[in-house]
Protein backbone atom coordinates (compact mmCIF):
# COMPACT_ATOMS: atom_id res chain seq x y z
CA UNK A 1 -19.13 -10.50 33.11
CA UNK A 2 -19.27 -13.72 31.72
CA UNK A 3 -19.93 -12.20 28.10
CA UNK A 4 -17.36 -9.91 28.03
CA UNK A 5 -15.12 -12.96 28.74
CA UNK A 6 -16.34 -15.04 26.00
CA UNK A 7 -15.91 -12.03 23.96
CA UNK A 8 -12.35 -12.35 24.33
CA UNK A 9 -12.14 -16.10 24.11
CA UNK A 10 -13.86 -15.53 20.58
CA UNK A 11 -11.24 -13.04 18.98
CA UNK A 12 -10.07 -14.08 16.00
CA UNK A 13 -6.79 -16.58 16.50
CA UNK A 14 -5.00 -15.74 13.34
CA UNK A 15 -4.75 -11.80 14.05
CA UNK A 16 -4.51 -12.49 18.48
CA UNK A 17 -1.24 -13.99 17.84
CA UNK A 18 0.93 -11.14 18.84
CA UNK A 19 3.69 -11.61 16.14
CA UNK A 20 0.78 -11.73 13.32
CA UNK A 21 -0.87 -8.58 15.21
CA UNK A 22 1.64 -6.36 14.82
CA UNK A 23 2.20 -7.67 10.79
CA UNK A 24 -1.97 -6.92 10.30
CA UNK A 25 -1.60 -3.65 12.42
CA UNK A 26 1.42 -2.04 10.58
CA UNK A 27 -0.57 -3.24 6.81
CA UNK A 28 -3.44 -1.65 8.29
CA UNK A 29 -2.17 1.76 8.10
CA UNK A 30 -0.68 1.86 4.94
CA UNK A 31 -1.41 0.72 1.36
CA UNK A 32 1.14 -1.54 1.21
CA UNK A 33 4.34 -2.52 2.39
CA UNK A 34 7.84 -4.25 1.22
CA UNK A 35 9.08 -6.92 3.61
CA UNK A 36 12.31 -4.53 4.24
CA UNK A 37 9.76 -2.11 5.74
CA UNK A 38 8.22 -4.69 7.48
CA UNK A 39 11.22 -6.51 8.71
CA UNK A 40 12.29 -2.98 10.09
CA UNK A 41 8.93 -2.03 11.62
CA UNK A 42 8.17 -5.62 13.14
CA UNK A 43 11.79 -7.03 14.30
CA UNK A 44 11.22 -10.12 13.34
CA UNK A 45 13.75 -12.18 11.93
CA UNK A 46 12.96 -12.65 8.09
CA UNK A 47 11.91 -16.58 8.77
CA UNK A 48 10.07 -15.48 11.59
CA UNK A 49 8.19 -12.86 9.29
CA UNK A 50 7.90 -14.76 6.47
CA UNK A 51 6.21 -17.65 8.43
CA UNK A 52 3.77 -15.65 9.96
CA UNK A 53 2.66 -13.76 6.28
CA UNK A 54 2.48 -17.23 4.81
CA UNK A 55 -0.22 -17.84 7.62
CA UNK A 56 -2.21 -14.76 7.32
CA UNK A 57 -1.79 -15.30 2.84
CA UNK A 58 -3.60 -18.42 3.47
CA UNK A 59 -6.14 -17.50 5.48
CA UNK A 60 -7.13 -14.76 2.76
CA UNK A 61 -5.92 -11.41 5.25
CA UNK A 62 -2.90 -10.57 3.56
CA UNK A 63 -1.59 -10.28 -0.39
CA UNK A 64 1.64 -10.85 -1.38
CA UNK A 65 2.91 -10.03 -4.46
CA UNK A 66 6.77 -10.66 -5.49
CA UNK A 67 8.67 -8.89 -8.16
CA UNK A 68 11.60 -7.69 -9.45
CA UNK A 69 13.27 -4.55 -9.13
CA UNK A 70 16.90 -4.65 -11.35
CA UNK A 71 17.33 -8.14 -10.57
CA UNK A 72 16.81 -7.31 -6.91
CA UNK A 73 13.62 -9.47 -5.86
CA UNK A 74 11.45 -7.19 -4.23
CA UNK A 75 7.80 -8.78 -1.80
CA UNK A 76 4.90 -6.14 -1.80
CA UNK A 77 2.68 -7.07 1.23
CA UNK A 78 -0.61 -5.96 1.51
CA UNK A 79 -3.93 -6.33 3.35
CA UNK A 80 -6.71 -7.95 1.81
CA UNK A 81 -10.12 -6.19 1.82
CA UNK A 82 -10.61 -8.85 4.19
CA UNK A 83 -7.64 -8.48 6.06
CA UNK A 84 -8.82 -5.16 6.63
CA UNK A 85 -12.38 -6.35 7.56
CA UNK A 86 -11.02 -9.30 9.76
CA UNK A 87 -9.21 -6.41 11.53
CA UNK A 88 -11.72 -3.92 12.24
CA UNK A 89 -13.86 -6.46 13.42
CA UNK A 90 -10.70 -7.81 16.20
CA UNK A 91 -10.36 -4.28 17.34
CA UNK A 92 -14.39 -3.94 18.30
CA UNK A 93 -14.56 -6.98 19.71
CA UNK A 94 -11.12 -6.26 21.90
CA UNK A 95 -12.49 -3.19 22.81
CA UNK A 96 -16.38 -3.70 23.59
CA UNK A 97 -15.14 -6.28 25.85
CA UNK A 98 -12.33 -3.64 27.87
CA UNK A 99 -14.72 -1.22 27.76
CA UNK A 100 -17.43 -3.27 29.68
CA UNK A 101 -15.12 -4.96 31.99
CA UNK A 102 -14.60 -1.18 32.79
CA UNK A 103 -18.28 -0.25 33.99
């Protein structure tokens, strides 16, 4: 038991952080994503979300790339390819430890 507790003590902070866990989660299924859609799909405020993508763009999970679209500035968010490792790795951990605190 004491393993599978220390499993979860050990997940990776930047993704746990339920705010940045839904960000990572929603990039994780699609290619990318514009803030709108992520605004939308989160709920965050846009400080709120924009805080929490400048912490996962500095620790090397997410890309950010901000254009222009007529004038109209547009943010194209996506998951790094490790973002996407970081990730996969979170949801084994998170669930070898449920699944042995089940047995």
């Amino acid at each position: 038991m004491k393993q599978e507790i220390r499993a979860l003590v050990d997940v990776d902070r930047l993704i746990h952080e339920p705010a940045r866990l839904v960000i990572v989660t929603t990039l994780y299924f699609v290619e990318a994503a514009d803030f709108l859609y992520l605004l939308r799909e989160t709920g965050m405020t846009k400080g709120n979300l924009s805080s929490h993508l400048a912490k996962l763009e500095a620790g090397g999970y997410v890309e950010i790339n901000k254009t222009y679209r007529e004038k109209i500035p547009r943010t194209i968010c996506r998951l790094s390819s490790a973002g996407r490792t970081a990730f996969q790795q979170y949801r084994a951990r998170l669930k070898k430890a449920v699944t042995s605190m089940e047995g």
